[in-house]
C-alpha atoms as a PDB file:
ATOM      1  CA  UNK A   1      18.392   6.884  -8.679  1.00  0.00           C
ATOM      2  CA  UNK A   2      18.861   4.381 -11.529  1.00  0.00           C
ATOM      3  CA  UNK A   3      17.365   0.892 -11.932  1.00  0.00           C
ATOM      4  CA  UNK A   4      17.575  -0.636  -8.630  1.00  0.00           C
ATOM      5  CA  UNK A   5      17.516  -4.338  -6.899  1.00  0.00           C
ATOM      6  CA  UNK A   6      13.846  -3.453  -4.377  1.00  0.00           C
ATOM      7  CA  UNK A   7      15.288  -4.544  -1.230  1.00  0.00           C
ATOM      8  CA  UNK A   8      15.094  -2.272   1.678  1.00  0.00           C
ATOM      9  CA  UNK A   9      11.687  -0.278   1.075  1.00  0.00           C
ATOM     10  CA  UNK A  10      10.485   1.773   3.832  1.00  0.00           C
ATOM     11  CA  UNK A  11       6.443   0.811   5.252  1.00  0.00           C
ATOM     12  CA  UNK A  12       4.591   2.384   8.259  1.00  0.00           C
ATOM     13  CA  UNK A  13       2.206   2.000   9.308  1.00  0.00           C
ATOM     14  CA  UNK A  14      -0.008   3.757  11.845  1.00  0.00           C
ATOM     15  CA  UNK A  15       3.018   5.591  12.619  1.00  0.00           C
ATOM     16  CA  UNK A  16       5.073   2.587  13.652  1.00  0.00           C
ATOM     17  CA  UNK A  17       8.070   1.527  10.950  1.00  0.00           C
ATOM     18  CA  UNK A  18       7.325  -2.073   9.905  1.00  0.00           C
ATOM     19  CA  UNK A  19       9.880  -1.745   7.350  1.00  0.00           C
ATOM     20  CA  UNK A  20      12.320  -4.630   8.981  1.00  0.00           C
ATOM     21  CA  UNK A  21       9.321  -6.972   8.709  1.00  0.00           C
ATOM     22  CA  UNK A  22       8.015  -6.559   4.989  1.00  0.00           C
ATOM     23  CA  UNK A  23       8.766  -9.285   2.496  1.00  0.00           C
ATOM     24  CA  UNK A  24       7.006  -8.135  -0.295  1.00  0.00           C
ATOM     25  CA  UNK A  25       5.027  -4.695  -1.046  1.00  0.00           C
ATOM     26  CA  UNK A  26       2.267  -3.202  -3.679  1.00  0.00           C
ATOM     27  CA  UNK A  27       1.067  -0.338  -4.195  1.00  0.00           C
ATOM     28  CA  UNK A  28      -1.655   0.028  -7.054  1.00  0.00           C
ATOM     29  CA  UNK A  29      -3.487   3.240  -8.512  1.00  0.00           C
ATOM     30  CA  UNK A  30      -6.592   3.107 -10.840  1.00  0.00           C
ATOM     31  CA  UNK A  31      -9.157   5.614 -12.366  1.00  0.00           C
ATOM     32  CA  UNK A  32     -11.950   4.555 -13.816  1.00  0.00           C
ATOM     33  CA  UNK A  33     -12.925   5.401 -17.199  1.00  0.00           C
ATOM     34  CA  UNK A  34     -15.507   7.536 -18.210  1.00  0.00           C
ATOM     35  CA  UNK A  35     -17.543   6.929 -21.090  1.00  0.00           C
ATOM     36  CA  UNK A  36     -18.351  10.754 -23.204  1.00  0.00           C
ATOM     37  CA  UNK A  37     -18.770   9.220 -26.829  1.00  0.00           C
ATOM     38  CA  UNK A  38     -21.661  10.988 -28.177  1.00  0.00           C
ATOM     39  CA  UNK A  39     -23.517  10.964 -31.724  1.00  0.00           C
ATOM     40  CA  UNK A  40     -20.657  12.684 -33.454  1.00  0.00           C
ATOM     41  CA  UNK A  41     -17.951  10.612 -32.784  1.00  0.00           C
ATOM     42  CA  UNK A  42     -17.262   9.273 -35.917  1.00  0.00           C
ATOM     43  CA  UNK A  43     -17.146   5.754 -34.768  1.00  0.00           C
ATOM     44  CA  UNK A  44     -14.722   6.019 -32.284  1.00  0.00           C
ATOM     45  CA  UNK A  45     -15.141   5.787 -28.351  1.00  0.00           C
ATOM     46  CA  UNK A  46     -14.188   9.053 -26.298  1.00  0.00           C
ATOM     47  CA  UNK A  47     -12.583   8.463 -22.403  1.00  0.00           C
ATOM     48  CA  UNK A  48     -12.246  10.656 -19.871  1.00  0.00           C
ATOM     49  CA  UNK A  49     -10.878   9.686 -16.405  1.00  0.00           C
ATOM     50  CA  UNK A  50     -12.692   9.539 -13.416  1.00  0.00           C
ATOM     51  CA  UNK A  51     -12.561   8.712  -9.392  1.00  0.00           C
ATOM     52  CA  UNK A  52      -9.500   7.260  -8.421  1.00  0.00           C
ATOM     53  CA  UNK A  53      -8.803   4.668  -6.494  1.00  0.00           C
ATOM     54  CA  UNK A  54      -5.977   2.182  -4.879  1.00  0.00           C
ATOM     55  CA  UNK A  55      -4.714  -1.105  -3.368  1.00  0.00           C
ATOM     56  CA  UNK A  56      -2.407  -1.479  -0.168  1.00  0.00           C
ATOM     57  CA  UNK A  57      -0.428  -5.210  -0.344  1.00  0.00           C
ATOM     58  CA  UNK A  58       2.055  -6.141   2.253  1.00  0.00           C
ATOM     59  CA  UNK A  59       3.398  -9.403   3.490  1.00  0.00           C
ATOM     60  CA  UNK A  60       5.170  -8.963   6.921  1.00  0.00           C
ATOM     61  CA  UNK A  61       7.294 -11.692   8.662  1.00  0.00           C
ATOM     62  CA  UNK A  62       5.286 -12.290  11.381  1.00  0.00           C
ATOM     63  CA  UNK A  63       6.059 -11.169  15.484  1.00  0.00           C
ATOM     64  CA  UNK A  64       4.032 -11.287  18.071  1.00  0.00           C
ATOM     65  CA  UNK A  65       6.163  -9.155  20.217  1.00  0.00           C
ATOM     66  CA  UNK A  66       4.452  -6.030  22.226  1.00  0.00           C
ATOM     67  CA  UNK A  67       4.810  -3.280  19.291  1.00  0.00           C
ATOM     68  CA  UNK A  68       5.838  -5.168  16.353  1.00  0.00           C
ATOM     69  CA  UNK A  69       3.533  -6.413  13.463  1.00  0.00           C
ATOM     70  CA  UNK A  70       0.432  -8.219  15.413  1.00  0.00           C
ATOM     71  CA  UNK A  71       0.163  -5.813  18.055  1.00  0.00           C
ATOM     72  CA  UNK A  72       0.113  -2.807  15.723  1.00  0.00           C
ATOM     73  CA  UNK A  73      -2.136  -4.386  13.322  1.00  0.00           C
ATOM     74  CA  UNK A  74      -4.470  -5.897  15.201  1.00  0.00           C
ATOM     75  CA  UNK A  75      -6.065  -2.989  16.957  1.00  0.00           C
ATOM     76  CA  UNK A  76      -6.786  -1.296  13.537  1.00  0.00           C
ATOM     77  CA  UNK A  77      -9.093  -3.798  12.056  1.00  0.00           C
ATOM     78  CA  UNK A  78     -12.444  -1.922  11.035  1.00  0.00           C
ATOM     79  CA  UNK A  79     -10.805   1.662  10.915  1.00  0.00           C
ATOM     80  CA  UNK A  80      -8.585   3.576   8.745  1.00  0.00           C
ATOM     81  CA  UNK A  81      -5.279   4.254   9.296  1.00  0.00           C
ATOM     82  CA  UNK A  82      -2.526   6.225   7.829  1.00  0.00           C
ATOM     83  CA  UNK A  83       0.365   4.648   6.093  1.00  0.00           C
ATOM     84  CA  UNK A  84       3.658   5.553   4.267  1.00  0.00           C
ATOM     85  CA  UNK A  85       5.398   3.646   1.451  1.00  0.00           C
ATOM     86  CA  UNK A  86       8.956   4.555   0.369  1.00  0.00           C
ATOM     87  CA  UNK A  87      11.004   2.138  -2.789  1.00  0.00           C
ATOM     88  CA  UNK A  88      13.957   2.789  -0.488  1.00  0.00           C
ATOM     89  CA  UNK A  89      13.888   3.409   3.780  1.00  0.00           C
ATOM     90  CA  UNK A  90      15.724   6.890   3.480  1.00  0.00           C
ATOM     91  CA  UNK A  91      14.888  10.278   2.977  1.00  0.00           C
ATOM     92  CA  UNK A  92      12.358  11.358   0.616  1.00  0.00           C
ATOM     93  CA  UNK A  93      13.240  12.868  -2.730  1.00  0.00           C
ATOM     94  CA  UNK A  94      12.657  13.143  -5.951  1.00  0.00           C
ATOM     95  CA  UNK A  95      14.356   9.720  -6.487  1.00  0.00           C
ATOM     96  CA  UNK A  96      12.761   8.322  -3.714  1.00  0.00           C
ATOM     97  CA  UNK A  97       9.455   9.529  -3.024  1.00  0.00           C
ATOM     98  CA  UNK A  98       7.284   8.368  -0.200  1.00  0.00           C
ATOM     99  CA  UNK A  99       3.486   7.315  -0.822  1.00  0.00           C
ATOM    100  CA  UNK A 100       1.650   8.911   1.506  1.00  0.00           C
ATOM    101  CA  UNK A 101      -2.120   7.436   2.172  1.00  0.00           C
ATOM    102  CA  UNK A 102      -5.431   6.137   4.367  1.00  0.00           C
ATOM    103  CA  UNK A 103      -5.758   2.758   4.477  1.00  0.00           C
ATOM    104  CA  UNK A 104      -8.900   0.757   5.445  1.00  0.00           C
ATOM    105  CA  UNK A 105      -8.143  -2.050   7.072  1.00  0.00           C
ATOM    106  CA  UNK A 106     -10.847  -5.076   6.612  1.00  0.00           C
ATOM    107  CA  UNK A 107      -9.054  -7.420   7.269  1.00  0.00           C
ATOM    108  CA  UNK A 108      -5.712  -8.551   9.667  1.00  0.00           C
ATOM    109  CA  UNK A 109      -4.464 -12.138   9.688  1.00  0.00           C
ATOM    110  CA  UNK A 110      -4.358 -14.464  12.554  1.00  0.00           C
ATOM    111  CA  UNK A 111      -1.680 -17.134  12.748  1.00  0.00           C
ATOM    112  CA  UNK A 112      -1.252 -19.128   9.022  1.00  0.00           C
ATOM    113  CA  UNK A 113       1.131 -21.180   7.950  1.00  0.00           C
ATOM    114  CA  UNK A 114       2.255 -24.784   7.303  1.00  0.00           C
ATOM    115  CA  UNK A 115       4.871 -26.729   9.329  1.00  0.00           C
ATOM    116  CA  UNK A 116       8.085 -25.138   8.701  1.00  0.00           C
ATOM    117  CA  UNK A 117       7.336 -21.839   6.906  1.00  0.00           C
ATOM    118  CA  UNK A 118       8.195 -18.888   8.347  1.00  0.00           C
ATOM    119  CA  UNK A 119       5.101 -16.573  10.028  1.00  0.00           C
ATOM    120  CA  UNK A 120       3.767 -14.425   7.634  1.00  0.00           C
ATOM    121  CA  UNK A 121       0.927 -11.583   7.840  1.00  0.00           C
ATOM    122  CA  UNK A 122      -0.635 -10.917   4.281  1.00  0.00           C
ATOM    123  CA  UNK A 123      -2.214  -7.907   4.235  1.00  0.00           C
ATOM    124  CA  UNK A 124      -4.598  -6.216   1.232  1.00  0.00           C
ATOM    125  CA  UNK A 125      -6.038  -2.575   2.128  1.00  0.00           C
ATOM    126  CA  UNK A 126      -7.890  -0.425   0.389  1.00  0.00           C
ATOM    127  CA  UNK A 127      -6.774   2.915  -0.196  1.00  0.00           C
ATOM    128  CA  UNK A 128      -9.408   5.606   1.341  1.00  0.00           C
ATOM    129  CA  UNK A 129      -8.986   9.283  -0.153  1.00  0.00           C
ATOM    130  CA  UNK A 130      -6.265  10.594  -1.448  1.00  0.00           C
ATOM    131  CA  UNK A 131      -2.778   9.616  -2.098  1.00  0.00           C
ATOM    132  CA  UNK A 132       0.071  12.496  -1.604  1.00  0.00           C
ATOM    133  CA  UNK A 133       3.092  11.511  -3.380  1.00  0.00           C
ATOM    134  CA  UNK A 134       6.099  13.892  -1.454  1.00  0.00           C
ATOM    135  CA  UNK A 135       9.804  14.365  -3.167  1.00  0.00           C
ATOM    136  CA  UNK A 136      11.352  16.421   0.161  1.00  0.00           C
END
């Protein structure tokens, strides 16, 4: 895959494919960085990285329907859930590889909006443990 327009990325979550709903999606990965400059270091600051971390971001149209966004979100406030993340809803590959991770989810939005937007859910997650990053 070359450069490509992001417009049909794949998102579950808690095993249920919210992908139709999702307006915009993040993904972010951080280490922090270790300090290890010692005495010797000739005036220069030495790094070495250290516990990862990452950020979940998702805005869903909003539905209210039984299985769609509110109903699968809602029950998972306070617990962690697994979620998938793919730049493109098709099979995984080395072109399109599909984020695999824990999310914590502190927070779920109620109904928010002004008069005549559409429904939206914004969600931010944190990541908890490890992220698998699969190619097949």
């Amino acid at each position: 895959m070359a450069i490509f327009a992001f417009t049909n990325a794949k998102v579950v979550v808690n095993s249920v494919d919210l992908s139709s709903y999702v307006k915009d999606v993040t993904l972010e990965f951080d280490a922090v960085d270790l300090d290890t400059t010692a005495m010797n270091s000739n005036g220069w600051v030495s790094k070495i990285g250290g516990l990862k971390s990452g950020k979940f971001d998702v805005t869903f149209n909003q539905d209210y329907a039984a299985s769609e966004v509110d109903a699968t979100l809602w029950p998972l406030l306070g617990t962690v859930t697994a979620c998938t993340v793919n730049p493109v809803n098709t099979t995984n590959s080395a072109t399109n590889p599909q984020y695999q991770f824990n999310a914590l989810v502190l927070q779920v939005p109620g109904p928010t909006g002004k008069v005549g937007d559409v429904a939206e859910a914004k969600c931010s997650w944190v990541i908890s443990g490890a992220v698998t990053r699969a190619v097949a």
